[in-house]
Protein backbone atom coordinates (compact mmCIF):
# COMPACT_ATOMS: atom_id res chain seq x y z
CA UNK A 1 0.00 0.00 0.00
CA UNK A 2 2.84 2.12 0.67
CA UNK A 3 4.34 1.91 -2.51
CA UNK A 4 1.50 3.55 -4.57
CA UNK A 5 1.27 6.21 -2.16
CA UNK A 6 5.14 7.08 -2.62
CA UNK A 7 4.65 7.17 -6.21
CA UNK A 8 1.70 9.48 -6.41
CA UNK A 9 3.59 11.88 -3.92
CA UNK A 10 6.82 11.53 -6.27
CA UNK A 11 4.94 12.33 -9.02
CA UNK A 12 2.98 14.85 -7.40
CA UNK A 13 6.17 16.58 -6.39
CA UNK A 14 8.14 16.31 -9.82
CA UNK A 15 5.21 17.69 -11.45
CA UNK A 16 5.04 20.86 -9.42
CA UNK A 17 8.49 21.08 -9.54
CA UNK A 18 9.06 21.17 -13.32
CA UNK A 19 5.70 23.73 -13.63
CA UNK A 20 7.61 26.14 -10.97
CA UNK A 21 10.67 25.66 -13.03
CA UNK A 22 9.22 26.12 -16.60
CA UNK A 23 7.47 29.17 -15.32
CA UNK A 24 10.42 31.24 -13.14
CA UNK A 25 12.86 31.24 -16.16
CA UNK A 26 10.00 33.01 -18.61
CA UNK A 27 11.76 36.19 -19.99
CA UNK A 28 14.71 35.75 -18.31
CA UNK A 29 17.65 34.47 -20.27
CA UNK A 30 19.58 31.95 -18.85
CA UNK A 31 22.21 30.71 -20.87
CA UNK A 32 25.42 32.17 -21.56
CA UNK A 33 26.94 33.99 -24.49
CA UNK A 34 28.82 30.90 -25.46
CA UNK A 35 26.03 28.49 -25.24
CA UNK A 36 23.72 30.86 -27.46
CA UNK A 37 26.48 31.08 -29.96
CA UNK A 38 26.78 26.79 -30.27
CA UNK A 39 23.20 26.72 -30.19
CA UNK A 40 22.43 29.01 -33.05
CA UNK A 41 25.17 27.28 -34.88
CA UNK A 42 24.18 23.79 -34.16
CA UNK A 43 20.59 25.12 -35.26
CA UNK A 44 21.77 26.47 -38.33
CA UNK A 45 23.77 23.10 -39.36
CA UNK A 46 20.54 21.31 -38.54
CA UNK A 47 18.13 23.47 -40.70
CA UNK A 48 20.82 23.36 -43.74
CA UNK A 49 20.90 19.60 -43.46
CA UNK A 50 17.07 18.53 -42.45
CA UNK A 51 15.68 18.51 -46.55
CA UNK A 52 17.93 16.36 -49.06
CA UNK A 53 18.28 18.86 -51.67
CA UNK A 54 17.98 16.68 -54.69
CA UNK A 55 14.42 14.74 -53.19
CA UNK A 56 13.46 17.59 -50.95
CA UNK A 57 12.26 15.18 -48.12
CA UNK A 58 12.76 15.22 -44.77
CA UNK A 59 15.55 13.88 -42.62
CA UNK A 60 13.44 12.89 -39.56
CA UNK A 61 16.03 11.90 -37.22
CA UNK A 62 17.55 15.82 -37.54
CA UNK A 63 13.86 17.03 -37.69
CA UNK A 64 13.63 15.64 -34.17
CA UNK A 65 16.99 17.09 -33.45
CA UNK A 66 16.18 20.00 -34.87
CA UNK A 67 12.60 20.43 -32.59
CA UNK A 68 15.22 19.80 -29.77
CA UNK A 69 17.81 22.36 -30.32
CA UNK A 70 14.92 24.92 -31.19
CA UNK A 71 13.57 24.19 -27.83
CA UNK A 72 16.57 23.94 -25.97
CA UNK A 73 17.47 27.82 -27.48
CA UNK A 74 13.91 28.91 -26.22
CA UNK A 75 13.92 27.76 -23.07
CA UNK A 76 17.73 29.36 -22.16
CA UNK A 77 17.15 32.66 -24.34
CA UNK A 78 13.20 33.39 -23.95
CA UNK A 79 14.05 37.17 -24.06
CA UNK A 80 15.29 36.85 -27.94
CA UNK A 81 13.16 37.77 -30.41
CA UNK A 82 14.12 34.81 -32.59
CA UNK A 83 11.77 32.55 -30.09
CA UNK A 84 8.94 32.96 -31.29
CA UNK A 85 10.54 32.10 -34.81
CA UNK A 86 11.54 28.85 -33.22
CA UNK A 87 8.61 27.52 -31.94
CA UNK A 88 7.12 28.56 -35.18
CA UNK A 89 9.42 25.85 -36.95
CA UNK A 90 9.29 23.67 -33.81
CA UNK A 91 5.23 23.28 -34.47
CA UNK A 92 5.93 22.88 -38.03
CA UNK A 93 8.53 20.24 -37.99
CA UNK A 94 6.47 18.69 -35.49
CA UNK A 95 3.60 18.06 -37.74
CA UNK A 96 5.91 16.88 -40.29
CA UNK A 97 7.04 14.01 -37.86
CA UNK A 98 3.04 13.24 -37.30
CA UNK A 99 2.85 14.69 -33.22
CA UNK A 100 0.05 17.14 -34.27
CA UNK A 101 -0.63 17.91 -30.49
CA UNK A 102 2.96 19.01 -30.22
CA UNK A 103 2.66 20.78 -33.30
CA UNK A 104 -0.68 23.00 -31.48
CA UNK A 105 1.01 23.51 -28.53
CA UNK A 106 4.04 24.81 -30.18
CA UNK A 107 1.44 27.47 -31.58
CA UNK A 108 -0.02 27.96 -28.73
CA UNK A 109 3.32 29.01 -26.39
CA UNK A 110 3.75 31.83 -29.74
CA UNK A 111 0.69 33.24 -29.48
CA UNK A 112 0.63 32.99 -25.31
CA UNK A 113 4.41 34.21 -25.09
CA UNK A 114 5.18 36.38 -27.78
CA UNK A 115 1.66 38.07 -28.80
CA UNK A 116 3.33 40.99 -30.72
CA UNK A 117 5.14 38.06 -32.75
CA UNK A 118 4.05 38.92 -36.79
CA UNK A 119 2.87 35.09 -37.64
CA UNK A 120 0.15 35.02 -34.52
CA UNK A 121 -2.34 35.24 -36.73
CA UNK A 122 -1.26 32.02 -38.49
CA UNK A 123 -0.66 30.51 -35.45
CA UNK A 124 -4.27 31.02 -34.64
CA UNK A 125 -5.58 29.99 -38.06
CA UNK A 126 -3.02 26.74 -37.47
CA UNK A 127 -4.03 25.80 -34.52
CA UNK A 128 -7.71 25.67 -35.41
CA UNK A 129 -7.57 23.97 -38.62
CA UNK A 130 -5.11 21.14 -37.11
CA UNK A 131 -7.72 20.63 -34.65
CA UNK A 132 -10.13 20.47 -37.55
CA UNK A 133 -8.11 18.03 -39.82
CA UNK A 134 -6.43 16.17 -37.46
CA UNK A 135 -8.61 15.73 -34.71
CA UNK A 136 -12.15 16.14 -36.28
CA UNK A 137 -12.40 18.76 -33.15
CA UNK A 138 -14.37 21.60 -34.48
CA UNK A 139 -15.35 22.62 -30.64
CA UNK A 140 -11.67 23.64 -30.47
CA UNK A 141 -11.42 24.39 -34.30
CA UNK A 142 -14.14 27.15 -33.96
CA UNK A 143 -12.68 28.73 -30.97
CA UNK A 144 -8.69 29.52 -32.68
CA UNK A 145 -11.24 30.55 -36.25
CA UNK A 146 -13.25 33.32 -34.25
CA UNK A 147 -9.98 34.17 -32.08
CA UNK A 148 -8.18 34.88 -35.39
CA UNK A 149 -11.72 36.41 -36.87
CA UNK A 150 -12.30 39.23 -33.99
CA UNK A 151 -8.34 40.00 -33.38
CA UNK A 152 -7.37 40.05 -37.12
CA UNK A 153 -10.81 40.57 -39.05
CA UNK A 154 -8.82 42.15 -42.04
CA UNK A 155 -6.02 38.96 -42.13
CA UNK A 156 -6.00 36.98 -45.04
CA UNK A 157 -6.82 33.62 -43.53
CA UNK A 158 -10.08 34.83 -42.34
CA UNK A 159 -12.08 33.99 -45.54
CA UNK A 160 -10.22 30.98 -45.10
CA UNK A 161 -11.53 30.45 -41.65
CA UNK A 162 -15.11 31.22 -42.25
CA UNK A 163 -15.14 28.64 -45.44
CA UNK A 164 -13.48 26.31 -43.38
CA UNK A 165 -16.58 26.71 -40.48
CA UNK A 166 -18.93 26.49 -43.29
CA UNK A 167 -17.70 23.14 -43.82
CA UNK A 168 -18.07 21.63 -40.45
CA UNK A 169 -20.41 18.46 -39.87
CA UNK A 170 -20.11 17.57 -44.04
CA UNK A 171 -19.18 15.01 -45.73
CA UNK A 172 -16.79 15.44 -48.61
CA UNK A 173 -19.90 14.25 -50.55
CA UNK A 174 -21.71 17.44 -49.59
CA UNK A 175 -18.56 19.70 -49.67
CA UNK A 176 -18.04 18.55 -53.53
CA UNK A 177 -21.18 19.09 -54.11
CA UNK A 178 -20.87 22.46 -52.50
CA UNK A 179 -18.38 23.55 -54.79
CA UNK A 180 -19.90 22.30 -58.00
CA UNK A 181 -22.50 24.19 -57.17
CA UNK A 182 -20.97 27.52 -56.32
CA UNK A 183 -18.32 26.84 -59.57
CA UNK A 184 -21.63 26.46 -61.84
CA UNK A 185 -23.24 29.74 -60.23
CA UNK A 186 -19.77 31.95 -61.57
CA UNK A 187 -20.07 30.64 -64.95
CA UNK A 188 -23.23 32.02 -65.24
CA UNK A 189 -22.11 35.04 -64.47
């Protein structure tokens, strides 16, 4: 009996101790000069070796590495500007390497983190539509599409957003059939 008990305290304890952790070092940087200069080298060797040049596809073992050394720079330099950069790529490299939720809460830390960041309105857009594609959660979906809607209402990807709301609940059937009907309604015109 004891033993269950000491694991739900250690886990208890390690949890709150990683949450006060993550959270004191926010906008403070932590590492030093040296370390930020390896890092953004290492991150630069990884980004010009991640695509094969002659296929284009992805190397996911330096993908991974890549996500790492991204978040390694963000959590010793959160002050830099190039963060929010970072766990741009991180969310996108992350849905490359199929860990979608990763890839939303990659978004999510931008837009939480660095708000004044110029790609929060993508990350919005993002975040709702891989809820919508990827998790068939338009609950979730509709909430980042109106976010993105009433923050950004002249953005590009709000047309996008609203057709993509219009579209919830219907089968590709009905969406086809959507489209062949609004396609025959401009020829007419």
């Amino acid at each position: 009996m004891k033993k269950p008990l000491t694991f739900f305290v250690y886990c208890l304890l390690s949890t709150v101790y990683c949450l006060l952790s993550s959270c004191s070092n926010h906008g403070e940087n932590t590492g030093t000069p040296e370390e930020k200069k390896t890092l953004l080298s290492s991150i630069d060797s990884l980004q010009n070796k991640m695509f094969n040049p002659q296929t284009m596809e992805l190397d996911k073992a330096l993908a991974a590495k890549g996500v790492a050394a991204f978040q390694e720079y963000v959590k010793k330099f959160p002050a830099d500007t190039i963060c929010a950069e970072y766990l741009f790529r991180s969310s996108d490299l992350s849905r490359a390497l199929g860990d979608n939720q990763k890839a939303i809460d990659y978004l999510g830390r931008v837009c939480k983190d660095y708000p004044d960041f110029a790609k929060v309105p993508e990350c919005l857009f993002l975040q709702g539509y891989y809820y919508q594609e990827f998790f068939k959660d338009t609950v979730h979906a509709k909430e980042f599409y109106n976010q993105l809607i009433a923050k950004y209402p002249k953005h590009a990807f709000v047309d996008d957003a609203q057709a993509l709301m219009t579209m919830f609940g219907k089968s590709e059937e009905d969406i086809i059939k959507d489209f062949e009907k609004k396609d025959a309604e401009k020829k007419k015109i």
